[in-house]
PDB file of N, CA and C in Angstrom:
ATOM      1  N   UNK A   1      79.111  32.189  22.395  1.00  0.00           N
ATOM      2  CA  UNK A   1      79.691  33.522  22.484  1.00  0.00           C
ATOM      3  C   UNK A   1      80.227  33.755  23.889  1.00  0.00           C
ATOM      4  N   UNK A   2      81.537  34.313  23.689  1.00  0.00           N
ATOM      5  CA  UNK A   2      82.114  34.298  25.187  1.00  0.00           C
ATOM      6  C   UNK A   2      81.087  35.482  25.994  1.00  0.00           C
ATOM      7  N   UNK A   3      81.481  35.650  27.215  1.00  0.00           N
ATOM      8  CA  UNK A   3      80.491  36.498  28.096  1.00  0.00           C
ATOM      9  C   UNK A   3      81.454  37.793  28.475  1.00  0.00           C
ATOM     10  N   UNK A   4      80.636  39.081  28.394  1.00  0.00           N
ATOM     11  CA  UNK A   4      82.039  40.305  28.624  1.00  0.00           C
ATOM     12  C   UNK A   4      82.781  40.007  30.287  1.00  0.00           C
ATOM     13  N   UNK A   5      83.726  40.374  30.473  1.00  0.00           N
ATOM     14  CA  UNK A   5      84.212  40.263  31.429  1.00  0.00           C
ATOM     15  C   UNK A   5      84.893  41.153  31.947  1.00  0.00           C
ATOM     16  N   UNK A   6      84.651  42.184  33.264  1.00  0.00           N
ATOM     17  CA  UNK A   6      84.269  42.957  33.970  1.00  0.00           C
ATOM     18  C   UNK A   6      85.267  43.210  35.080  1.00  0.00           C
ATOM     19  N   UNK A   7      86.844  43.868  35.379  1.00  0.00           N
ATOM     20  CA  UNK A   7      87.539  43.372  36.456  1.00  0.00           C
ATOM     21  C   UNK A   7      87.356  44.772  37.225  1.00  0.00           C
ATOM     22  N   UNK A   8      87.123  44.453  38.420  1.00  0.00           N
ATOM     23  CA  UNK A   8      87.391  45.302  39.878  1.00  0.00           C
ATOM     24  C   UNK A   8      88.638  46.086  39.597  1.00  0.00           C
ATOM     25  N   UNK A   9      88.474  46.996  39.915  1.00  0.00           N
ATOM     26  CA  UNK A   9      90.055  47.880  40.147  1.00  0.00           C
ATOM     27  C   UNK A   9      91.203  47.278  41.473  1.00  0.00           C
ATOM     28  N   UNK A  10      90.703  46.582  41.994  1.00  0.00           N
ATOM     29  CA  UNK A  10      91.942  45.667  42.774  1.00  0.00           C
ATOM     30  C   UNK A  10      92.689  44.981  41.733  1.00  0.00           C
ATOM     31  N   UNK A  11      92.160  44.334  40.622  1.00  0.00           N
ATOM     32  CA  UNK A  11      92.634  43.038  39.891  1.00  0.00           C
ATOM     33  C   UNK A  11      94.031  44.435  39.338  1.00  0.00           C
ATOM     34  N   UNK A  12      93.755  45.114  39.058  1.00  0.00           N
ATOM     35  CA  UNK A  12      94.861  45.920  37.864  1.00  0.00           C
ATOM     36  C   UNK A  12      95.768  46.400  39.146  1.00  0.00           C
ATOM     37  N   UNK A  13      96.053  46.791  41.003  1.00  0.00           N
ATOM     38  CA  UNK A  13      96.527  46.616  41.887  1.00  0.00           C
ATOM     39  C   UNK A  13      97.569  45.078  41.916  1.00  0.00           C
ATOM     40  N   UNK A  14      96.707  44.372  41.956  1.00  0.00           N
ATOM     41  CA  UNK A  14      97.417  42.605  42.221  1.00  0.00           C
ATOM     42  C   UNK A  14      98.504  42.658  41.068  1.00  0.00           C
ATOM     43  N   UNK A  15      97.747  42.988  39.912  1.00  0.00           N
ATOM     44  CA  UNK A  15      98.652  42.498  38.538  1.00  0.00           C
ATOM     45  C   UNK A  15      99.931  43.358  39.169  1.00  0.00           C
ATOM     46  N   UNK A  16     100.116  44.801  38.911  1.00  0.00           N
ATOM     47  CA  UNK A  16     101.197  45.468  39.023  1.00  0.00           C
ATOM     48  C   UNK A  16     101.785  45.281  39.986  1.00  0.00           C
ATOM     49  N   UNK A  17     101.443  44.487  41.488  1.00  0.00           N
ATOM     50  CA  UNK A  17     102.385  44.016  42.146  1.00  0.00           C
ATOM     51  C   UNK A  17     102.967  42.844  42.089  1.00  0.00           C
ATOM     52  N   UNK A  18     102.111  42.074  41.556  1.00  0.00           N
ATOM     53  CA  UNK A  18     102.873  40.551  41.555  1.00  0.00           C
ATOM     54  C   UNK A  18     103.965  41.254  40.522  1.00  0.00           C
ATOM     55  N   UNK A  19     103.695  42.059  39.236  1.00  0.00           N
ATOM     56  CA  UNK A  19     104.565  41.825  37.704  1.00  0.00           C
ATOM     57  C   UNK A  19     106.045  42.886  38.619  1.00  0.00           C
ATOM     58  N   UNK A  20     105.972  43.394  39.634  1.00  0.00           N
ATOM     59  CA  UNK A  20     106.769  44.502  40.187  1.00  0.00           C
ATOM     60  C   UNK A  20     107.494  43.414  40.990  1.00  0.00           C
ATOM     61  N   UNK A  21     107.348  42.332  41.631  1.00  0.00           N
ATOM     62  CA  UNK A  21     107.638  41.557  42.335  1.00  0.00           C
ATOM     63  C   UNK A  21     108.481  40.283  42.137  1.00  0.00           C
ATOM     64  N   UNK A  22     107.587  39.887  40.817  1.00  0.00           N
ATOM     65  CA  UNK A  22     108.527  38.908  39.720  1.00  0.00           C
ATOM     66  C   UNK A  22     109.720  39.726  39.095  1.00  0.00           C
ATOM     67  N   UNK A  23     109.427  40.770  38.384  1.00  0.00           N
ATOM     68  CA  UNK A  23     110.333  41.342  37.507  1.00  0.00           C
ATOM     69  C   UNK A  23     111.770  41.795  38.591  1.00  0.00           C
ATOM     70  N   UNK A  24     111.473  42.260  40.051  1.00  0.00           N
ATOM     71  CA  UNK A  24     112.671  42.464  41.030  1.00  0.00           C
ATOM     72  C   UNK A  24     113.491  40.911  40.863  1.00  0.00           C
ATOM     73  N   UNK A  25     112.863  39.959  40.321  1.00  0.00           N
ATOM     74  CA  UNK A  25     113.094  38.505  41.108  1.00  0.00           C
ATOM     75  C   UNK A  25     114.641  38.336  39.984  1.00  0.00           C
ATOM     76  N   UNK A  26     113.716  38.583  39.051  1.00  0.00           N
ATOM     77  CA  UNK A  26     114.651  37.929  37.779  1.00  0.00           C
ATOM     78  C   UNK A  26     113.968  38.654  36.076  1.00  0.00           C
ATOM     79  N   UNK A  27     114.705  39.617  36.099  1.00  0.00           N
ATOM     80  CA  UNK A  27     113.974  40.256  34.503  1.00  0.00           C
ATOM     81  C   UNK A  27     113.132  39.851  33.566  1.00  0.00           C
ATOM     82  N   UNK A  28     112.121  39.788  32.757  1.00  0.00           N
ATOM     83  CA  UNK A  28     111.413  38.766  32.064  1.00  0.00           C
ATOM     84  C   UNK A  28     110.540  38.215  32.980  1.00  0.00           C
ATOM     85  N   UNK A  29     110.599  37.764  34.201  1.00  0.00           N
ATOM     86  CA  UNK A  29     109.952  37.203  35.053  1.00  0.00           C
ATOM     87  C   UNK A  29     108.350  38.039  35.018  1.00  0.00           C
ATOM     88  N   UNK A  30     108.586  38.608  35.505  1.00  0.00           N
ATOM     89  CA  UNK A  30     107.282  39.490  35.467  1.00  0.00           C
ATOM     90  C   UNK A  30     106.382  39.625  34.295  1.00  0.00           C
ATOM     91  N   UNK A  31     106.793  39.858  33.235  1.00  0.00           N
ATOM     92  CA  UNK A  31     106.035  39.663  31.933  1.00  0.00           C
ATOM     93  C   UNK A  31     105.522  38.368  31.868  1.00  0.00           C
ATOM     94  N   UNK A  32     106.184  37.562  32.192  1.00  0.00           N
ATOM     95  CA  UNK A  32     105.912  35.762  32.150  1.00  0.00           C
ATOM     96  C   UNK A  32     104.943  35.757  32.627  1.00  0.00           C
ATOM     97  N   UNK A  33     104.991  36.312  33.901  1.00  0.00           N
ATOM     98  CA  UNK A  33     103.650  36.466  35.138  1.00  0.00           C
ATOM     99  C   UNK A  33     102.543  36.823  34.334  1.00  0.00           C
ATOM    100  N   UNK A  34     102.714  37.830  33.990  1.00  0.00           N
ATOM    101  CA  UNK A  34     101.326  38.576  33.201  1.00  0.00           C
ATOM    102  C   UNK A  34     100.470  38.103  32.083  1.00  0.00           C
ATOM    103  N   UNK A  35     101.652  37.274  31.445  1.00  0.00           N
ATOM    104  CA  UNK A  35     101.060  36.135  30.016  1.00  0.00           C
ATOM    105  C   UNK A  35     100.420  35.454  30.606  1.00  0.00           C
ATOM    106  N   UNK A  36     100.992  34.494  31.693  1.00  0.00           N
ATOM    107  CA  UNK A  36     100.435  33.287  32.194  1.00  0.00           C
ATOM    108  C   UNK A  36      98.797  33.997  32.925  1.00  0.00           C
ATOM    109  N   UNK A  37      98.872  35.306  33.958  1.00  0.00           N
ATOM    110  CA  UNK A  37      97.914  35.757  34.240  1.00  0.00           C
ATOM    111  C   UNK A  37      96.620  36.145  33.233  1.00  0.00           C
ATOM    112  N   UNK A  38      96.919  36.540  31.792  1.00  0.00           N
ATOM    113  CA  UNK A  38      96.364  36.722  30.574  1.00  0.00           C
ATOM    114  C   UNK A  38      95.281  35.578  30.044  1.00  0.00           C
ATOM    115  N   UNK A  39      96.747  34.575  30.243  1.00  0.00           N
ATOM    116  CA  UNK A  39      95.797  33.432  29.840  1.00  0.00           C
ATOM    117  C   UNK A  39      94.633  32.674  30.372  1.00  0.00           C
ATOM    118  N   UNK A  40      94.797  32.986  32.006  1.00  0.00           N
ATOM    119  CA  UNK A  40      94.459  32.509  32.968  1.00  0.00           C
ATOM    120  C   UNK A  40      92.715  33.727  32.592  1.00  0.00           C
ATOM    121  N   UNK A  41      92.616  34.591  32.592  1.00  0.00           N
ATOM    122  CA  UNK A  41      91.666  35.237  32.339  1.00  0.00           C
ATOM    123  C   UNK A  41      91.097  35.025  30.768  1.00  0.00           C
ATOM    124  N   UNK A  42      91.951  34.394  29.844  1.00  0.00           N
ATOM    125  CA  UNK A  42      91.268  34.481  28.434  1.00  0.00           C
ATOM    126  C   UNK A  42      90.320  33.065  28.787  1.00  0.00           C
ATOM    127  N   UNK A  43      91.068  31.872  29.818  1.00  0.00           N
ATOM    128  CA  UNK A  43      89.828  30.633  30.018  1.00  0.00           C
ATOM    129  C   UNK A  43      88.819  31.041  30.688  1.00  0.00           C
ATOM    130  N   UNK A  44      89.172  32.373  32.109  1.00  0.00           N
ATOM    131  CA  UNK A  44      87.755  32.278  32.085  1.00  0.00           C
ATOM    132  C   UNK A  44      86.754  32.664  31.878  1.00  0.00           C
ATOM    133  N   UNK A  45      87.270  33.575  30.496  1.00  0.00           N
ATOM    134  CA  UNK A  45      85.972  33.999  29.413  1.00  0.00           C
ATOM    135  C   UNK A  45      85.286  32.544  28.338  1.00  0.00           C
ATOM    136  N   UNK A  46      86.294  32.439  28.335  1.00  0.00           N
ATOM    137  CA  UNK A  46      85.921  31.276  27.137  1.00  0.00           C
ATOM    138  C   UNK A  46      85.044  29.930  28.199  1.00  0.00           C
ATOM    139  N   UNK A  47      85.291  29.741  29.244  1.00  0.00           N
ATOM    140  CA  UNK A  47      84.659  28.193  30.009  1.00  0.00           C
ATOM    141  C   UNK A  47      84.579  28.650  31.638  1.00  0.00           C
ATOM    142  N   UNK A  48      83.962  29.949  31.639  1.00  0.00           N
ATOM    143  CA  UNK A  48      83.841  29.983  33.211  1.00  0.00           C
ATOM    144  C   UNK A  48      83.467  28.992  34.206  1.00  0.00           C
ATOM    145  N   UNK A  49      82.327  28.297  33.353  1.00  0.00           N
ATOM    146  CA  UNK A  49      81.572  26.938  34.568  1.00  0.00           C
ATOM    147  C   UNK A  49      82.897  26.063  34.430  1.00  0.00           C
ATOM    148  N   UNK A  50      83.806  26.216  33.983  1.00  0.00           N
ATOM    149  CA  UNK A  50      84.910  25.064  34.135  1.00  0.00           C
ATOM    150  C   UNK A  50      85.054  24.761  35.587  1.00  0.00           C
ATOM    151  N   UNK A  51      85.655  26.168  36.264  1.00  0.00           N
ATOM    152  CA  UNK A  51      86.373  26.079  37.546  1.00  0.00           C
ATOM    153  C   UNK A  51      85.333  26.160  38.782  1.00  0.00           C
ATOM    154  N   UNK A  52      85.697  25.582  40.112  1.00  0.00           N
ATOM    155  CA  UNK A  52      85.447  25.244  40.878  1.00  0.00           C
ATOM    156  C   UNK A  52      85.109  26.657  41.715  1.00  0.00           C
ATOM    157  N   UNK A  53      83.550  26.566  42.412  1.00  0.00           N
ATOM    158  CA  UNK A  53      83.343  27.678  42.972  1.00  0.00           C
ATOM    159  C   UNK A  53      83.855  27.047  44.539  1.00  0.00           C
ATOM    160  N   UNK A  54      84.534  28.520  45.144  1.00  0.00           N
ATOM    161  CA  UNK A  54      85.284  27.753  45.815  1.00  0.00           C
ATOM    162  C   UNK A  54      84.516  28.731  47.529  1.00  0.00           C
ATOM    163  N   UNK A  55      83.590  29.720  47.429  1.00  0.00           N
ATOM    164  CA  UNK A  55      82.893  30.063  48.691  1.00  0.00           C
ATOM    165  C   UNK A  55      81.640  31.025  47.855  1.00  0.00           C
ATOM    166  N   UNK A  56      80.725  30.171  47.726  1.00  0.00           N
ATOM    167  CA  UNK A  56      79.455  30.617  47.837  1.00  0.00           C
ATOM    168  C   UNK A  56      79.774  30.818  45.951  1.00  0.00           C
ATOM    169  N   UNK A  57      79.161  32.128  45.345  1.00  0.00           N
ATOM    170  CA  UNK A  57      79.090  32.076  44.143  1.00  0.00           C
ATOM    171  C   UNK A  57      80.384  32.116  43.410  1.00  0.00           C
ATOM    172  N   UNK A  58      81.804  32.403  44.195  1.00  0.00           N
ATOM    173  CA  UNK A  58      83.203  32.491  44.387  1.00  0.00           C
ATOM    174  C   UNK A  58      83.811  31.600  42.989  1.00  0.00           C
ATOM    175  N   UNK A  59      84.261  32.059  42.401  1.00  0.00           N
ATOM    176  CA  UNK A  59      84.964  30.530  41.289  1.00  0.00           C
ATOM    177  C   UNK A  59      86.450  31.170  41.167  1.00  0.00           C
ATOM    178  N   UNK A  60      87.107  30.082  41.276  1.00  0.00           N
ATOM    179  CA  UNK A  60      88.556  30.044  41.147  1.00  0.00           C
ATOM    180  C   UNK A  60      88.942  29.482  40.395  1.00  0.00           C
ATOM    181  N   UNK A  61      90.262  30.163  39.405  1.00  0.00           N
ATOM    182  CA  UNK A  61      91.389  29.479  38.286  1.00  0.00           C
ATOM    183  C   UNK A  61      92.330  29.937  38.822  1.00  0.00           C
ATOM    184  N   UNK A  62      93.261  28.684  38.331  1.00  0.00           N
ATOM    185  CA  UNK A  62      94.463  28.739  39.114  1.00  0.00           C
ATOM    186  C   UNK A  62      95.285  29.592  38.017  1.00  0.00           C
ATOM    187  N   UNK A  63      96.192  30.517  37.861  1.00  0.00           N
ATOM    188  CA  UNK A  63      97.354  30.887  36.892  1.00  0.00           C
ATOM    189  C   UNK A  63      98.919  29.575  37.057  1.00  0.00           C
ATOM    190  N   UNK A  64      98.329  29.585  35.405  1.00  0.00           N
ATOM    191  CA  UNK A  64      99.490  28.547  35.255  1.00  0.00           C
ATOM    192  C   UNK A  64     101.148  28.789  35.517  1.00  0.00           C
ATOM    193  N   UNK A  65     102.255  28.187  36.153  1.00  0.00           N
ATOM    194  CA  UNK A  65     103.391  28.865  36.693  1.00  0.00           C
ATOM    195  C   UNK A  65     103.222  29.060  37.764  1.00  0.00           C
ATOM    196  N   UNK A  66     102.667  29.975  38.315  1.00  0.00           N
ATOM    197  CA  UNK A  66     102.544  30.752  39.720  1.00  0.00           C
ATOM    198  C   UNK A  66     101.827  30.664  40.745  1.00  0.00           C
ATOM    199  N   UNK A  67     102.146  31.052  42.160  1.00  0.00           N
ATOM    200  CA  UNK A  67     101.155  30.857  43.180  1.00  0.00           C
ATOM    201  C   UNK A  67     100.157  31.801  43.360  1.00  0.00           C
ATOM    202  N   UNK A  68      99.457  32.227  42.054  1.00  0.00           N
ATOM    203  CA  UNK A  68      98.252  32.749  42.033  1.00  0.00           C
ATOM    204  C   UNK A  68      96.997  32.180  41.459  1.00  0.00           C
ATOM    205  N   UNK A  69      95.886  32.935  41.486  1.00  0.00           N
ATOM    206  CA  UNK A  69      94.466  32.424  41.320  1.00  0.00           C
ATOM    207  C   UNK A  69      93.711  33.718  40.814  1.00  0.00           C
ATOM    208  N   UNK A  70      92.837  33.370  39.699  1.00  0.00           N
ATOM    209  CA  UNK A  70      92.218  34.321  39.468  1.00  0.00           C
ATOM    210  C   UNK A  70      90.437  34.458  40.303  1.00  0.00           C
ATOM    211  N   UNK A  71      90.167  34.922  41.203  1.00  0.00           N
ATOM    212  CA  UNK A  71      88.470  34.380  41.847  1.00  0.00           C
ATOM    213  C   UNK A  71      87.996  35.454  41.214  1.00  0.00           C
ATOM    214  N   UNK A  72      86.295  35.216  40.798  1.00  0.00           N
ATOM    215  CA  UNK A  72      85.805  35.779  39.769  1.00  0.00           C
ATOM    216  C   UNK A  72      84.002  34.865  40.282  1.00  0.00           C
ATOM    217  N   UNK A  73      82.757  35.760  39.826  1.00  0.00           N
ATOM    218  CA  UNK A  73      81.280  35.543  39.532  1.00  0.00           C
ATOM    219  C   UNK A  73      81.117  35.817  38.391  1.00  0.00           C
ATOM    220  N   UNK A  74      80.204  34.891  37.966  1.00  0.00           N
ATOM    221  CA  UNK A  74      79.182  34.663  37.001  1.00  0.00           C
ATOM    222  C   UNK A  74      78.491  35.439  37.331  1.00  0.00           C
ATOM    223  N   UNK A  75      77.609  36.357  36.340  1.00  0.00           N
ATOM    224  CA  UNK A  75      76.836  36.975  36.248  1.00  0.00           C
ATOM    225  C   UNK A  75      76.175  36.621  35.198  1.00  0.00           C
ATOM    226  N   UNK A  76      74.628  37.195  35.217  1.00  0.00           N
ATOM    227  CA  UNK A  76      73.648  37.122  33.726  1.00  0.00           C
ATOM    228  C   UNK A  76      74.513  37.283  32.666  1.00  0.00           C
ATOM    229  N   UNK A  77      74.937  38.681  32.840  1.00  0.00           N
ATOM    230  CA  UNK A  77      75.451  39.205  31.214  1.00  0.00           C
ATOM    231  C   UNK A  77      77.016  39.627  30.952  1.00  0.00           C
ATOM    232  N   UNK A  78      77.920  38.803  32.494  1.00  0.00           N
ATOM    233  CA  UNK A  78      78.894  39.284  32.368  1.00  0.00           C
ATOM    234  C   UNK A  78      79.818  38.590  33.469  1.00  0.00           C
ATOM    235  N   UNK A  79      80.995  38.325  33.660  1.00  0.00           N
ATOM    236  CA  UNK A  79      81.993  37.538  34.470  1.00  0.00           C
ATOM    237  C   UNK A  79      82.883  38.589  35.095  1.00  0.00           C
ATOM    238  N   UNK A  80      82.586  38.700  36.976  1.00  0.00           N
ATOM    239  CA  UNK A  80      83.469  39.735  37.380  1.00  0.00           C
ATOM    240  C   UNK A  80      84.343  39.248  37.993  1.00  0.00           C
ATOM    241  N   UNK A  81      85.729  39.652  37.310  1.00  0.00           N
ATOM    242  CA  UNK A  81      87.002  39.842  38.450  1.00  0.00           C
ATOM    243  C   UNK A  81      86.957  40.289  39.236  1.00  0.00           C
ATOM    244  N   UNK A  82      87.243  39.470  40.622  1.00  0.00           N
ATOM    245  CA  UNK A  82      87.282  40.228  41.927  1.00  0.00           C
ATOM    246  C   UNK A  82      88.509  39.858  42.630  1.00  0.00           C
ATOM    247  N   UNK A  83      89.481  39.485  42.411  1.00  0.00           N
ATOM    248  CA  UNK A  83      90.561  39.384  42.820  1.00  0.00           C
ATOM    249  C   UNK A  83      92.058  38.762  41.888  1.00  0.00           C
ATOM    250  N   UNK A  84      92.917  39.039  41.886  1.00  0.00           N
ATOM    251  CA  UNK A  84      93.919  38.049  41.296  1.00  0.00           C
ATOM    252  C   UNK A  84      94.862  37.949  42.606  1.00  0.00           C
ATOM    253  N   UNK A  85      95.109  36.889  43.824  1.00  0.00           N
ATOM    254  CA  UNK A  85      95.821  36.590  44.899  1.00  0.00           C
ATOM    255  C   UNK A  85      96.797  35.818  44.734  1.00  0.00           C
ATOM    256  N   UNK A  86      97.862  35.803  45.695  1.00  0.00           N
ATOM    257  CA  UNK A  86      98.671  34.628  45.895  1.00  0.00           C
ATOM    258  C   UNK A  86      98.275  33.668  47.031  1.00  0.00           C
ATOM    259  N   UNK A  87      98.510  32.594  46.805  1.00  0.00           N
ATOM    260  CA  UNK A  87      97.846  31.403  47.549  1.00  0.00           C
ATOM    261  C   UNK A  87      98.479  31.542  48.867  1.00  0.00           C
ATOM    262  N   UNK A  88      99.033  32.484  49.268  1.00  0.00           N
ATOM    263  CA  UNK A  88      99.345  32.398  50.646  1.00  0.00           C
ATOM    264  C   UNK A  88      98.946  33.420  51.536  1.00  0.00           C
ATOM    265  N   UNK A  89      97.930  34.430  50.729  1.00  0.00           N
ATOM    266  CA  UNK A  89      96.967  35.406  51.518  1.00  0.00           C
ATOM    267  C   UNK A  89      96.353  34.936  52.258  1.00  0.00           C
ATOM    268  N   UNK A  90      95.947  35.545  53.678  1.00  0.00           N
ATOM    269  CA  UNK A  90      94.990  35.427  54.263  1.00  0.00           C
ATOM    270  C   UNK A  90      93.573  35.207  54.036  1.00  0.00           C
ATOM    271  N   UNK A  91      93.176  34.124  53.926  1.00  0.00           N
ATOM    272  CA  UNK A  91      91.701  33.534  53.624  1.00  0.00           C
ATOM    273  C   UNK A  91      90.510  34.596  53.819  1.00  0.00           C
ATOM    274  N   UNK A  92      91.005  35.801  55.046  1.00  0.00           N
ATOM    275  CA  UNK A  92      90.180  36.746  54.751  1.00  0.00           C
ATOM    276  C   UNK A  92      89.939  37.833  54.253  1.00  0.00           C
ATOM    277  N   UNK A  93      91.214  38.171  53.330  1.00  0.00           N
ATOM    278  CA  UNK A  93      91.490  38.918  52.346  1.00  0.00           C
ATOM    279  C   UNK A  93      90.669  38.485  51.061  1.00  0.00           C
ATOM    280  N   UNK A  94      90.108  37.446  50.766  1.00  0.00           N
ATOM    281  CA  UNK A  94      90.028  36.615  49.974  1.00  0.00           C
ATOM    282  C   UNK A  94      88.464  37.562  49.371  1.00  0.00           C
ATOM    283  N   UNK A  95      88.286  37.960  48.695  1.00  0.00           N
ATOM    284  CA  UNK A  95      86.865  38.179  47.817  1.00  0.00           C
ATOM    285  C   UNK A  95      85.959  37.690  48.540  1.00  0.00           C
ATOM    286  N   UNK A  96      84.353  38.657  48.849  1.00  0.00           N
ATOM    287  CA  UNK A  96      83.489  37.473  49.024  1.00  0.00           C
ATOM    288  C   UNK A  96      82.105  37.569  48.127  1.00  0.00           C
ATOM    289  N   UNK A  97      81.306  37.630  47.866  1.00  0.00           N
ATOM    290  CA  UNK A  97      80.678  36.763  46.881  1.00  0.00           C
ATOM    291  C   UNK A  97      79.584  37.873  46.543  1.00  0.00           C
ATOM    292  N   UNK A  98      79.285  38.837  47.652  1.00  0.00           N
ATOM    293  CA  UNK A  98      78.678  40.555  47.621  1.00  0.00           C
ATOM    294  C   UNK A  98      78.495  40.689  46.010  1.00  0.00           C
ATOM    295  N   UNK A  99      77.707  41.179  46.108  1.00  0.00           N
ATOM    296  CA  UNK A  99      77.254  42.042  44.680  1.00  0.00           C
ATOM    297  C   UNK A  99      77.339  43.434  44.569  1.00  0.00           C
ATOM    298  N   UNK A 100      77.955  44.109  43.718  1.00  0.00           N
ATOM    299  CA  UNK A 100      78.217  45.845  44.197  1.00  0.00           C
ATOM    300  C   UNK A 100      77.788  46.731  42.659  1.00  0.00           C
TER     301      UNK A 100
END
């Protein structure tokens, strides 16, 4: 049984700027973004231990297409989104591993 999954109010911030950002780029673009971002969150309900924890309890999936990443914790009873970034943020922008 997949595990509920829980996103920060930044993640729904990131989405509407990357999809505001793509869609300026080239029409359709942005929706593309958001599928690929979709999907990128439907794996890591379905196989969270897949991806690589990448600082401390930290786990990262990459979104397919784009220079983003979804970072996200395991929890007992639930998987939290804590960021959706582009790979060229500042490392200390980056989520850290806090429990809130």
């Amino acid at each position: 049984m997949a595990s509920r999954v829980v996103f920060r109010r930044q993640v729904g911030r990131d989405l509407a700027a990357a999809f505001q950002y793509y869609e300026a780029q080239q029409a359709g673009l942005g929706e593309n973004f958001l599928a690929a971002a979709r999907s990128s969150f439907d794996a890591v309900q379905r196989h969270p231990e897949m991806f690589a924890a990448v600082h401390g309890e930290v786990r990262r999936a990459v979104v397919s297409r784009f220079p983003y990443a979804v970072f996200y914790r395991i929890e007992q009873h639930r998987i939290v989104v804590l960021r959706l970034l582009h790979f060229a943020r500042d490392p200390k922008k980056w989520p850290q591993a806090r429990r809130t």
